[in-house]
Protein backbone atom coordinates (compact mmCIF):
# COMPACT_ATOMS: atom_id res chain seq x y z
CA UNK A 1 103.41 118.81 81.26
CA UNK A 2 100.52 121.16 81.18
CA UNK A 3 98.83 122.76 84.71
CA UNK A 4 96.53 120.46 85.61
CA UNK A 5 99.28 117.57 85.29
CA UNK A 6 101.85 119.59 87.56
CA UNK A 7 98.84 119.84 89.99
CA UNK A 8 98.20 116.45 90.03
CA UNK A 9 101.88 115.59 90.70
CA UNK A 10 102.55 117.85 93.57
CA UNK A 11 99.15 117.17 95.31
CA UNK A 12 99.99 113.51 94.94
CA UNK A 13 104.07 114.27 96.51
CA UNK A 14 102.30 116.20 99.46
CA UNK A 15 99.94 113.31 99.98
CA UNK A 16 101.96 110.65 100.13
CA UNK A 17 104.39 112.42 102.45
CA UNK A 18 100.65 112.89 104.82
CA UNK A 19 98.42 110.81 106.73
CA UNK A 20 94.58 111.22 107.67
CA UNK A 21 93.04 114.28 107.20
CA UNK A 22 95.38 116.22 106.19
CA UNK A 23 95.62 114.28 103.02
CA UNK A 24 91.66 115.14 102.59
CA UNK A 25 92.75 119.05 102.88
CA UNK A 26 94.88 118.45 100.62
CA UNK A 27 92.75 117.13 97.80
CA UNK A 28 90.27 120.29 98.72
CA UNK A 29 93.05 121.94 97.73
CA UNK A 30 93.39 120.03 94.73
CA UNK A 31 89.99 121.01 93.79
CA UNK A 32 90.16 124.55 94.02
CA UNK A 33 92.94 124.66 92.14
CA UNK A 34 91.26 123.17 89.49
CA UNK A 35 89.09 126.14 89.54
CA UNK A 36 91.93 128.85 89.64
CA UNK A 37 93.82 126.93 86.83
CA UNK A 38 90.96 128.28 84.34
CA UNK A 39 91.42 131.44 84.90
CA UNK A 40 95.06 131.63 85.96
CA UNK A 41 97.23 133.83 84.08
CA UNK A 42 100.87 133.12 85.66
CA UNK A 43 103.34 135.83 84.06
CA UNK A 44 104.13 137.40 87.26
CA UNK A 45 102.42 135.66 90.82
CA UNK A 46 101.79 136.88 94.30
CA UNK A 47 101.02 134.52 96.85
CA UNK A 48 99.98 136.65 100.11
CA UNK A 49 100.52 133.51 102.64
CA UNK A 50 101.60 129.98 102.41
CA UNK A 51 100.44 127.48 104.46
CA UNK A 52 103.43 125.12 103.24
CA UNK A 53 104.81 124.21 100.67
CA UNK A 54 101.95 121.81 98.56
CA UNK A 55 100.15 125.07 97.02
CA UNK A 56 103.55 127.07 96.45
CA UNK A 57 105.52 124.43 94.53
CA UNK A 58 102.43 124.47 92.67
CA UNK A 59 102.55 127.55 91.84
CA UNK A 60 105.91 128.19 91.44
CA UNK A 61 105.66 125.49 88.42
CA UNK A 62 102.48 127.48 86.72
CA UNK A 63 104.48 130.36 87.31
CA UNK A 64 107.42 132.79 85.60
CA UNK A 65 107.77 133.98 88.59
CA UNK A 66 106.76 134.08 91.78
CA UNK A 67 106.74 135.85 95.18
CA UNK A 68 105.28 134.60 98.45
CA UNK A 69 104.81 137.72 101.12
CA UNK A 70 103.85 136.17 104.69
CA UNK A 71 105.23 136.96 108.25
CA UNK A 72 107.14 133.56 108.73
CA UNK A 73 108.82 131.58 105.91
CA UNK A 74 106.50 128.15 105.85
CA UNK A 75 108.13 126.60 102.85
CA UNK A 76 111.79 127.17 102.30
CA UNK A 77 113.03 124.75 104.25
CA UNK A 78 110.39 122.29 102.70
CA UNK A 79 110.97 123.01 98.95
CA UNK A 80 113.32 121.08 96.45
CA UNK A 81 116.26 123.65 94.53
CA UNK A 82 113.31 124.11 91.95
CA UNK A 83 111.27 125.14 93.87
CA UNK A 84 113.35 127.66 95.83
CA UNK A 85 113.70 129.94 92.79
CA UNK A 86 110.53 131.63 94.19
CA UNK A 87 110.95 135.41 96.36
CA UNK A 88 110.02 134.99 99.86
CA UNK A 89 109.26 138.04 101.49
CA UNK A 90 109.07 138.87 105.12
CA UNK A 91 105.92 141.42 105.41
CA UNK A 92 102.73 142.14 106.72
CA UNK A 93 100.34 142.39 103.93
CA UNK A 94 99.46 145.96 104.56
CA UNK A 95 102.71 146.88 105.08
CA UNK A 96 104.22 145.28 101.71
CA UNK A 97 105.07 147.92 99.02
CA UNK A 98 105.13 145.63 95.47
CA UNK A 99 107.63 147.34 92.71
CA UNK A 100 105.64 145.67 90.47
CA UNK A 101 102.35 144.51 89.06
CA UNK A 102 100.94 141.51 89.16
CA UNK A 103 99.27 139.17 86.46
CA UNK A 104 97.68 136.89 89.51
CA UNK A 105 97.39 137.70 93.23
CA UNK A 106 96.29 134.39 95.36
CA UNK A 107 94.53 134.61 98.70
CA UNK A 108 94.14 130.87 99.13
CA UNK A 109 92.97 129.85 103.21
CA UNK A 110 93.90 133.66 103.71
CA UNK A 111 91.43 136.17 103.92
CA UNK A 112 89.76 134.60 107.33
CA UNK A 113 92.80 135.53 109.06
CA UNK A 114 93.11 138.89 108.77
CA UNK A 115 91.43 142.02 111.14
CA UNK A 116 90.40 144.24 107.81
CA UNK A 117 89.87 141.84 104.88
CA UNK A 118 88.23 145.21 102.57
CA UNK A 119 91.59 146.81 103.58
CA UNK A 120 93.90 143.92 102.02
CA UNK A 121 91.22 143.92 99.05
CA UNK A 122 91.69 147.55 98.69
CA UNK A 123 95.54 147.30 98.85
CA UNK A 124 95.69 144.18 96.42
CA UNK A 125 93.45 145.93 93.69
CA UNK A 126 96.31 148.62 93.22
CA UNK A 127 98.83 146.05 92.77
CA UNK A 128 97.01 144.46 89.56
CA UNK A 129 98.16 144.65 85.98
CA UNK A 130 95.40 145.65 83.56
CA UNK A 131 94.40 142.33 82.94
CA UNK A 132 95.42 140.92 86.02
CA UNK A 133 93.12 138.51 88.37
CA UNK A 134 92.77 138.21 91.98
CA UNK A 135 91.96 134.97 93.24
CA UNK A 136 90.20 133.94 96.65
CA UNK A 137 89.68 130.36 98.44
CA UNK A 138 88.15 130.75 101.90
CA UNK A 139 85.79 128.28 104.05
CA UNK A 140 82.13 128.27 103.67
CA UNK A 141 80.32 129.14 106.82
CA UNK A 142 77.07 127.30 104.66
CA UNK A 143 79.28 123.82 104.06
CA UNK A 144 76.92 121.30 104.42
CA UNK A 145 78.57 119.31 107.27
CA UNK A 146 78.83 122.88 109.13
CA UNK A 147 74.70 123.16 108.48
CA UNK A 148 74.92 119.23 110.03
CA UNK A 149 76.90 120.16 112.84
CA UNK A 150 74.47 123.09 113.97
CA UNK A 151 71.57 120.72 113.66
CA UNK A 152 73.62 118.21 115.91
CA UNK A 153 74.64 120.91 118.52
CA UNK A 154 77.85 120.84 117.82
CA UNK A 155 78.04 124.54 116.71
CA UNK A 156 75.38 127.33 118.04
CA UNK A 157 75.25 128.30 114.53
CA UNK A 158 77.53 127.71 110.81
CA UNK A 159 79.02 130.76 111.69
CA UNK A 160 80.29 130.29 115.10
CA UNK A 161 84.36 129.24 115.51
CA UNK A 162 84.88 125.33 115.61
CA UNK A 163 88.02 123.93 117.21
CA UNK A 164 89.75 123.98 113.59
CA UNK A 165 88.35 127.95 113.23
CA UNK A 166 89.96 128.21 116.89
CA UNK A 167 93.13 126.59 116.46
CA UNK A 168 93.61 128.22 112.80
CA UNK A 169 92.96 131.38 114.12
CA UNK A 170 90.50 132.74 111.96
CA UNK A 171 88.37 135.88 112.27
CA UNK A 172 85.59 135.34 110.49
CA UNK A 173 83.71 132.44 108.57
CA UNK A 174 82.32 133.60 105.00
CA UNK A 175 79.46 132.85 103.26
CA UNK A 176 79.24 133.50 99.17
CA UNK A 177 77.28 136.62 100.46
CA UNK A 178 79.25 138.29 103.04
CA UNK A 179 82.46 137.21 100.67
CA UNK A 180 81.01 139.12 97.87
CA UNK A 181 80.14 142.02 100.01
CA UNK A 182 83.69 142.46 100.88
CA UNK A 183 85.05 142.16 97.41
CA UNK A 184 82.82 145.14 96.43
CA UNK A 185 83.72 146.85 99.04
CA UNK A 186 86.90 146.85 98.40
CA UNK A 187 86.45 147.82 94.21
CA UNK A 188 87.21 144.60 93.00
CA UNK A 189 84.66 142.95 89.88
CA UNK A 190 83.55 139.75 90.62
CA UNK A 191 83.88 137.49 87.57
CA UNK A 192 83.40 134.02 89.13
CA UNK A 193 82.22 132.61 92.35
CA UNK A 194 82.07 129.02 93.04
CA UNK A 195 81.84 126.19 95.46
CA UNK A 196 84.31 123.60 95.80
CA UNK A 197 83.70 120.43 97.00
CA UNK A 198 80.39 119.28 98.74
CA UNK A 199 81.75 118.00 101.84
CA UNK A 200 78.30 116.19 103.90
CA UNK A 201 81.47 115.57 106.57
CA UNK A 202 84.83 116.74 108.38
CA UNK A 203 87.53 115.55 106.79
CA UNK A 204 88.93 113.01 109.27
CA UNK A 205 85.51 111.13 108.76
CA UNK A 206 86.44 111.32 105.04
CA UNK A 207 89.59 109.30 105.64
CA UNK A 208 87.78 105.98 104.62
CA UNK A 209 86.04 106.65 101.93
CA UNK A 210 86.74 105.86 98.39
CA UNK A 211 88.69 108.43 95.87
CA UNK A 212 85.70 108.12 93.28
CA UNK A 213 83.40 109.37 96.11
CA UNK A 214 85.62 112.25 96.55
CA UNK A 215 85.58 113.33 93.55
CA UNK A 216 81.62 113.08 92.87
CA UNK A 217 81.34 115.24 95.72
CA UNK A 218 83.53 117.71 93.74
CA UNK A 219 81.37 117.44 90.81
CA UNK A 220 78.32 117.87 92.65
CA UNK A 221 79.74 121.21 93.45
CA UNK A 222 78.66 122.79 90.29
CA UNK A 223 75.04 122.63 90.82
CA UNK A 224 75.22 123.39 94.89
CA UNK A 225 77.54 126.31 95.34
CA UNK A 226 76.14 128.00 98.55
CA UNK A 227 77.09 124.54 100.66
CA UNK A 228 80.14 123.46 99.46
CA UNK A 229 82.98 123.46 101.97
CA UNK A 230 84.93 125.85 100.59
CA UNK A 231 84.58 128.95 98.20
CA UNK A 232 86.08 130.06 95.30
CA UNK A 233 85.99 134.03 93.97
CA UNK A 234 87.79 135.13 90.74
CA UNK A 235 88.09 138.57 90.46
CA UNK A 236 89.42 141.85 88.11
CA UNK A 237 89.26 145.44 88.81
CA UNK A 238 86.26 147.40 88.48
């Protein structure tokens, strides 16, 4: 079964365990691991936070091995005996000390959480192989139904908090601009940097709409970048 099958199959086992939108952040998900499959290495993995278990038993499964570093344990409990053959570590970021390198360091629904992103940038670009990747997912402050709900009054502007910002706890809300700004910052090359999905709405208004729909809105991600709901930043160091 090659990587795109595996992520097909544990998207799908997440999804059907979920109801309403959760299943819609889920195939987000789905899509921006499509991106990070392309340029996804997978000899030796860092996950710095897990939200639960969909995107770990992922990668666990593109993986030789793995290790997940977060401050609670999200997906032990939640993970078949394959799955548990991945290293949980209990860390801050800037406190974890690797004895290793890494071929591919994820920050997936990450990077919005922390107080010094540059810092954890900084840190993570010493912990690379020579050919190793780092690779960032965070939400779009430019989505399109962010840009709707400003013009609605909903939000005073696409960067202000919105309840899920504010129940998420997240710092900050990127744009492809401030996001590359920090990666420089912190010495990293930028290879790639994408959108995923066009989203026009939240995703519990997504709920009823058709799977083909979905994934057009995905597609029509390659040609608007800047207002998709969710970005996607490969990168090497400089």
């Amino acid at each position: 079964m090659n990587r795109l099958e595996i992520l097909e199959e544990e998207i799908k086992k997440y999804m059907d365990r979920s109801s309403g939108f959760y299943v819609e952040y889920l195939r987000t998900k789905k899509y921006g691991y499509q991106k990070i499959e392309k340029n996804f290495i997978g000899e030796n993995v860092l996950e710095l936070g897990s939200d639960g278990a969909a995107t770990t038993s992922i990668l666990v499964r593109w993986s030789k091995r793995l290790t997940i570093v977060d401050m609670v344990d999200k997906v032990s409990a939640l993970l078949d005996e394959e799955i548990k053959r991945a290293k949980f570590v209990k860390s801050k970021w800037e406190e974890y000390t690797p004895k290793e390198l890494y071929s591919d360091i994820l920050l997936t629904d990450s990077l919005e959480h922390v107080e010094n992103p540059v810092e954890i940038l900084s840190l993570v670009s010493n912990w690379l192989s020579s050919e190793g990747r780092v690779h960032i997912i965070v939400p779009n402050a430019l989505s399109l139904h962010r840009l709707i709900g400003v013009e609605m009054g909903l939000l005073d502007s696409p960067y202000s908090f919105n309840q899920n910002d504010i129940r998420a706890g997240h710092k900050r809300v990127y744009d492809i601009d401030t996001l590359q700004e920090d990666i420089k910052s912190a010495g990293l090359k930028i290879e790639e940097i994408r959108g995923i999905q066009l989203k026009p709405l939240s995703d519990s208004q997504l709920v009823g709409f058709s799977e083909e729909y979905k994934d057009a809105l995905e597609c029509l991600s390659n040609i608007c970048d800047r207002h998709c709901a969710e970005i996607y930043a490969f990168c090497k160091r400089a």
